[in-house]
C-alpha atoms as a PDB file:
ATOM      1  CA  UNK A   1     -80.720-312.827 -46.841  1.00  0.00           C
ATOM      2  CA  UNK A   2     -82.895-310.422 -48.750  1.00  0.00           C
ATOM      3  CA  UNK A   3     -83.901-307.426 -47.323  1.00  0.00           C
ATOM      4  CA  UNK A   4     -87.982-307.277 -47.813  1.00  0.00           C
ATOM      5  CA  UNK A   5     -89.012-303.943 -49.019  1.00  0.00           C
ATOM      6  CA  UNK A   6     -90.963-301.655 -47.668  1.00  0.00           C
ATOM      7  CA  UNK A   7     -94.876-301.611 -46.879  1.00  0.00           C
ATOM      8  CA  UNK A   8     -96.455-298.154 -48.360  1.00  0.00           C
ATOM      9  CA  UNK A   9     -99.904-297.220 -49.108  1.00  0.00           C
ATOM     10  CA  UNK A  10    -100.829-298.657 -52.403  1.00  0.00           C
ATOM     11  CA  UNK A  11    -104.526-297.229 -52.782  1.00  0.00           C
ATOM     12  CA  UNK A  12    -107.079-295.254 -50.906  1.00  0.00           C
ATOM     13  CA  UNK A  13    -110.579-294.225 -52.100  1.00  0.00           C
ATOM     14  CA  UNK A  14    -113.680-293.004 -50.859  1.00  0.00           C
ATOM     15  CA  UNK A  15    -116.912-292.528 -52.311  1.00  0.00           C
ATOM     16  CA  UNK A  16    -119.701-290.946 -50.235  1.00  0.00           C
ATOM     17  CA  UNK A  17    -123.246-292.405 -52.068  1.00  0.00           C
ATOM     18  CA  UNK A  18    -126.213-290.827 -53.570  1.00  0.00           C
ATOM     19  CA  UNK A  19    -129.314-292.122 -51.883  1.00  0.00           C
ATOM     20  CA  UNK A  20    -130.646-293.772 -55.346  1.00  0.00           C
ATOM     21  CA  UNK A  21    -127.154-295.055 -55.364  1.00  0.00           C
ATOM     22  CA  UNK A  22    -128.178-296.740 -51.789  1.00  0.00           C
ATOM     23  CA  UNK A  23    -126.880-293.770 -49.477  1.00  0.00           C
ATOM     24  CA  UNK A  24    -123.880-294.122 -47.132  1.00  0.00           C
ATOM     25  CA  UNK A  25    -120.350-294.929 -47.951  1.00  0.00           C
ATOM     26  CA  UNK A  26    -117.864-296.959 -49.792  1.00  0.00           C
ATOM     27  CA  UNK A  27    -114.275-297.848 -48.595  1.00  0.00           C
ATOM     28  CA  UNK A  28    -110.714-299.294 -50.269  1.00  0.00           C
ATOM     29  CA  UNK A  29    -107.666-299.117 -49.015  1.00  0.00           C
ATOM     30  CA  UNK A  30    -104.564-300.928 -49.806  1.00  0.00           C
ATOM     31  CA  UNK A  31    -101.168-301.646 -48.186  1.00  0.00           C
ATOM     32  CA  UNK A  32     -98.137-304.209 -49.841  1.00  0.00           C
ATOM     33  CA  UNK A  33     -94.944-303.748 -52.250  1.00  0.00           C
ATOM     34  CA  UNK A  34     -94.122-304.310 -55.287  1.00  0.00           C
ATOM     35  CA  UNK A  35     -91.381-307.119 -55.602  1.00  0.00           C
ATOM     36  CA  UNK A  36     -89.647-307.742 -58.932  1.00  0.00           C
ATOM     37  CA  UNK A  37     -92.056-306.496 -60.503  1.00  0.00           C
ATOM     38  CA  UNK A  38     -95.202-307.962 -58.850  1.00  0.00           C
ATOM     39  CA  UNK A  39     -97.124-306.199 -56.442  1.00  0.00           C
ATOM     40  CA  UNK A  40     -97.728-307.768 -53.008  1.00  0.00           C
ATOM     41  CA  UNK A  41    -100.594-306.786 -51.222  1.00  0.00           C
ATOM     42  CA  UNK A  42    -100.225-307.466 -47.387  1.00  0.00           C
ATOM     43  CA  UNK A  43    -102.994-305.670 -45.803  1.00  0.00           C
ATOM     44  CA  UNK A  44    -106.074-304.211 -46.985  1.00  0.00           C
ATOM     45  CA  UNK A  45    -109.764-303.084 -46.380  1.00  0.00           C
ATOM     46  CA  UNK A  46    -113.096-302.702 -47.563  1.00  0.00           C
ATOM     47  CA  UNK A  47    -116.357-301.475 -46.593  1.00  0.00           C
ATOM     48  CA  UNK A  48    -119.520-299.973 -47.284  1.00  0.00           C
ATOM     49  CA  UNK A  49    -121.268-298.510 -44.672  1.00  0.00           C
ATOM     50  CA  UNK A  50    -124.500-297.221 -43.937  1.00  0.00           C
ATOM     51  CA  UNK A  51    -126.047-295.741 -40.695  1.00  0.00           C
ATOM     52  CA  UNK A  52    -129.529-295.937 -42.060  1.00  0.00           C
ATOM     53  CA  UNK A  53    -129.151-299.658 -42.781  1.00  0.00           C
ATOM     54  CA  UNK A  54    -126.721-301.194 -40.195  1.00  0.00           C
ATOM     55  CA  UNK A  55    -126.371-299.297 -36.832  1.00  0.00           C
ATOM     56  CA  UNK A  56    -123.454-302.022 -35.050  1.00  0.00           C
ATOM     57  CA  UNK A  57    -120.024-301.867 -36.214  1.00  0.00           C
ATOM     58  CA  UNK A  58    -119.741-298.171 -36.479  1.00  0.00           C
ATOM     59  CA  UNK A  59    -122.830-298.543 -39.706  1.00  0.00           C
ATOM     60  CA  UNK A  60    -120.567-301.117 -41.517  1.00  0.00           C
ATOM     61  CA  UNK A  61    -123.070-303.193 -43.652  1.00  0.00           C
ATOM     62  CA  UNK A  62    -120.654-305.289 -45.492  1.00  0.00           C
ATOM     63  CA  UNK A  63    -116.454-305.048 -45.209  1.00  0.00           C
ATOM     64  CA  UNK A  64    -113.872-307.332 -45.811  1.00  0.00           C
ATOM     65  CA  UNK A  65    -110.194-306.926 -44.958  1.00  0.00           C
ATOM     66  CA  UNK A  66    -107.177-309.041 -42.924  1.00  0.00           C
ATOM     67  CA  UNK A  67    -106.658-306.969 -39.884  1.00  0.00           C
ATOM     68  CA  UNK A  68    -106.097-308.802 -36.912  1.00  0.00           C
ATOM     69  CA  UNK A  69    -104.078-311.437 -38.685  1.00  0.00           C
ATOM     70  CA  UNK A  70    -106.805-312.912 -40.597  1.00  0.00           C
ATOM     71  CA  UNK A  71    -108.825-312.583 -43.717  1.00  0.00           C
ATOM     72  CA  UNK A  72    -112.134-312.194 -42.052  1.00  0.00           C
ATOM     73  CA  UNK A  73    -116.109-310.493 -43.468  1.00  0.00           C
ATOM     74  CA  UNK A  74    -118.405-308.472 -41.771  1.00  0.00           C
ATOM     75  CA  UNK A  75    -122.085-308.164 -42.428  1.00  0.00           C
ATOM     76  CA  UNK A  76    -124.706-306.433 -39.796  1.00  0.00           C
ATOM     77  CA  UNK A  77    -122.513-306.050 -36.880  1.00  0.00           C
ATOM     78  CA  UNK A  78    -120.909-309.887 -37.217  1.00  0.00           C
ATOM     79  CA  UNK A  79    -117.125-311.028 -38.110  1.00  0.00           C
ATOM     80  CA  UNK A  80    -116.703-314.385 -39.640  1.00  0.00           C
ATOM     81  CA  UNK A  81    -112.989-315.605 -40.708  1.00  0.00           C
ATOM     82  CA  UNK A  82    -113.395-316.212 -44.650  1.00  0.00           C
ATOM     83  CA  UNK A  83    -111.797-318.175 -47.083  1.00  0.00           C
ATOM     84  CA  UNK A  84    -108.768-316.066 -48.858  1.00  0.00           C
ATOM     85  CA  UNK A  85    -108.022-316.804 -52.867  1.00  0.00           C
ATOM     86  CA  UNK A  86    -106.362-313.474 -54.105  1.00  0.00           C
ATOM     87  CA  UNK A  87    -106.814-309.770 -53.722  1.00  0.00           C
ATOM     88  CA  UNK A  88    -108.760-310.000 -56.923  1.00  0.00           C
ATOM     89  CA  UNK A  89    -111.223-312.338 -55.846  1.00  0.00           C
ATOM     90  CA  UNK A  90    -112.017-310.505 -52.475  1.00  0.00           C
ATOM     91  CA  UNK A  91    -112.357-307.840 -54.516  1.00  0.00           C
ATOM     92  CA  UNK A  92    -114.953-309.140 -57.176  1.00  0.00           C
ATOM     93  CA  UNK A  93    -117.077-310.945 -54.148  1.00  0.00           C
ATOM     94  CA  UNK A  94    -116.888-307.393 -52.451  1.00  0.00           C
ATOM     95  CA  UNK A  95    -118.570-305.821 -55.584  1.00  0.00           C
ATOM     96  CA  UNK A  96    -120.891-308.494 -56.083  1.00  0.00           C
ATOM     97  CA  UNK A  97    -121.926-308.580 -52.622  1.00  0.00           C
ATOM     98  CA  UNK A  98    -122.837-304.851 -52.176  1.00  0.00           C
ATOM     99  CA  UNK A  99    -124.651-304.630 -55.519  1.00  0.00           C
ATOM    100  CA  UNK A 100    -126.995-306.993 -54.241  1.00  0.00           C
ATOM    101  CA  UNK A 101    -127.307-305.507 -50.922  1.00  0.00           C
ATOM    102  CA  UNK A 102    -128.506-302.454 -52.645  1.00  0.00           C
ATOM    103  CA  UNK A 103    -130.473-303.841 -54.978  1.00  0.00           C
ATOM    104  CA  UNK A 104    -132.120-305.774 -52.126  1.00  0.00           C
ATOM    105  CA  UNK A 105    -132.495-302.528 -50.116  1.00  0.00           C
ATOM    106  CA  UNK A 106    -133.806-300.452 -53.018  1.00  0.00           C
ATOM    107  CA  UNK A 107    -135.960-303.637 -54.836  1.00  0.00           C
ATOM    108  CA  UNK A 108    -134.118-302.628 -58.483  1.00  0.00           C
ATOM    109  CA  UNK A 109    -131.027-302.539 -59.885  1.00  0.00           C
ATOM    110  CA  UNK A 110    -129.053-299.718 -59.465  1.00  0.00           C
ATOM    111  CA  UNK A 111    -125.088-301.201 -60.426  1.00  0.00           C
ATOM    112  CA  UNK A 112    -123.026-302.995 -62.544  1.00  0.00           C
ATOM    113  CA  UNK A 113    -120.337-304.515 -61.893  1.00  0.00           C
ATOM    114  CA  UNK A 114    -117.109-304.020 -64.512  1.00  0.00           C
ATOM    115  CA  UNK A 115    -115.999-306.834 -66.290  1.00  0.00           C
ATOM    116  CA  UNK A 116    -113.316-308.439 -64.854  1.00  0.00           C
ATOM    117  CA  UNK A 117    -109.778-307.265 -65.154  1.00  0.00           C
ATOM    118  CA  UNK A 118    -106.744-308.711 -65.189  1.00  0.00           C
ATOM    119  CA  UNK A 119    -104.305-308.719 -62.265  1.00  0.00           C
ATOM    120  CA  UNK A 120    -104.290-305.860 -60.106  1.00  0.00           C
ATOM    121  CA  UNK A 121    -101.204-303.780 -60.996  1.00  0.00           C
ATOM    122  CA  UNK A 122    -100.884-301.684 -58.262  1.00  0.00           C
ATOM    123  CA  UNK A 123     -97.575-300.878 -58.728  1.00  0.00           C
ATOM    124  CA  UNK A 124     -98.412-297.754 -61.176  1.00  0.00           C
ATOM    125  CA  UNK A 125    -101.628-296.871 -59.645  1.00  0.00           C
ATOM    126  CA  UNK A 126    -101.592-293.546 -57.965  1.00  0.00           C
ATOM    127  CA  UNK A 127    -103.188-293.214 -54.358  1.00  0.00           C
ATOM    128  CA  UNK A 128    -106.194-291.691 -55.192  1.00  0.00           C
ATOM    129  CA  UNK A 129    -109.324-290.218 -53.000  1.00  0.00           C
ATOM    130  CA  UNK A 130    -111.158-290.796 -56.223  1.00  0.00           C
ATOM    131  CA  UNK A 131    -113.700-293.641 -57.606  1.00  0.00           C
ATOM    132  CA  UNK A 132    -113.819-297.416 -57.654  1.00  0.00           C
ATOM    133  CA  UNK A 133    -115.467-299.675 -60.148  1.00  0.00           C
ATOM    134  CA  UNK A 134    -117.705-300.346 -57.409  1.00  0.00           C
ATOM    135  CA  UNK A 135    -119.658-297.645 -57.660  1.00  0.00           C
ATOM    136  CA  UNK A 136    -120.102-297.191 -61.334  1.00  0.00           C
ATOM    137  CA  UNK A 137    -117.518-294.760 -62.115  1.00  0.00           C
ATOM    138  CA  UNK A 138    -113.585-294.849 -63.502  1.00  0.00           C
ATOM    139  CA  UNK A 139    -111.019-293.407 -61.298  1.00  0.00           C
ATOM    140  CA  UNK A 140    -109.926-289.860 -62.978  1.00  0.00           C
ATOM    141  CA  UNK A 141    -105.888-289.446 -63.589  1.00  0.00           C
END
């Protein structure tokens, strides 16, 4: 039987928000292995979170991740289980999701989102502390 390799951390960023930018903080962080090949993610988390907005769930707004054995979303201080597709696609609806919570909050638009990209490919991504796509800028190398 094959031995299954080891977890590591893939990615980690944080990006503390300007107040036009909606204020508080955005969150991703990614755990898997990469298997002939093909990275697998097996856990992972995202979240923005604002005090000013969302005082429950220690100020998370919006998050998404699988802890607990489950892909599940929070929004305002509540946990639903959600439906899972691919990293990707947790991903995208994360994005999509805050950007309209701040646009909401702030009554104009103040992201975009990046075009979509192809597969993640995690496995020559360095763990970073820097940027995400979600907040407008490129990670630096």
């Amino acid at each position: 039987m094959r031995k299954q390799p080891k977890e590591a951390l893939l990615e980690q960023e944080r990006h503390e928000l300007k107040q036009k930018s909606g204020g508080g903080v955005l969150r991703y962080e990614v755990w898997g292995y990469v298997d002939n090949g093909k990275t697998i993610v097996t856990r992972y988390n995202m979240a923005y979170a604002n005090h000013a907005v969302c005082c429950k769930d220690n100020g998370r707004v919006l998050g998404y991740d699988n802890a607990h054995g489950y892909h599940h979303r929070h929004y305002m201080g509540s946990v639903e289980a959600c439906d899972y597709v691919s990293h990707d696609d947790t991903v995208h609806r994360f994005q999509a999701e805050w950007v309209e919570i701040v646009n909401k909050l702030k009554g104009k638009w103040y992201g975009r989102l990046p075009p979509p990209r192809a597969e993640h490919d995690l496995s020559t991504a360095p763990v970073t502390s820097g940027h995400r796509g979600t907040a407008g800028a490129r990670r630096r190398g």
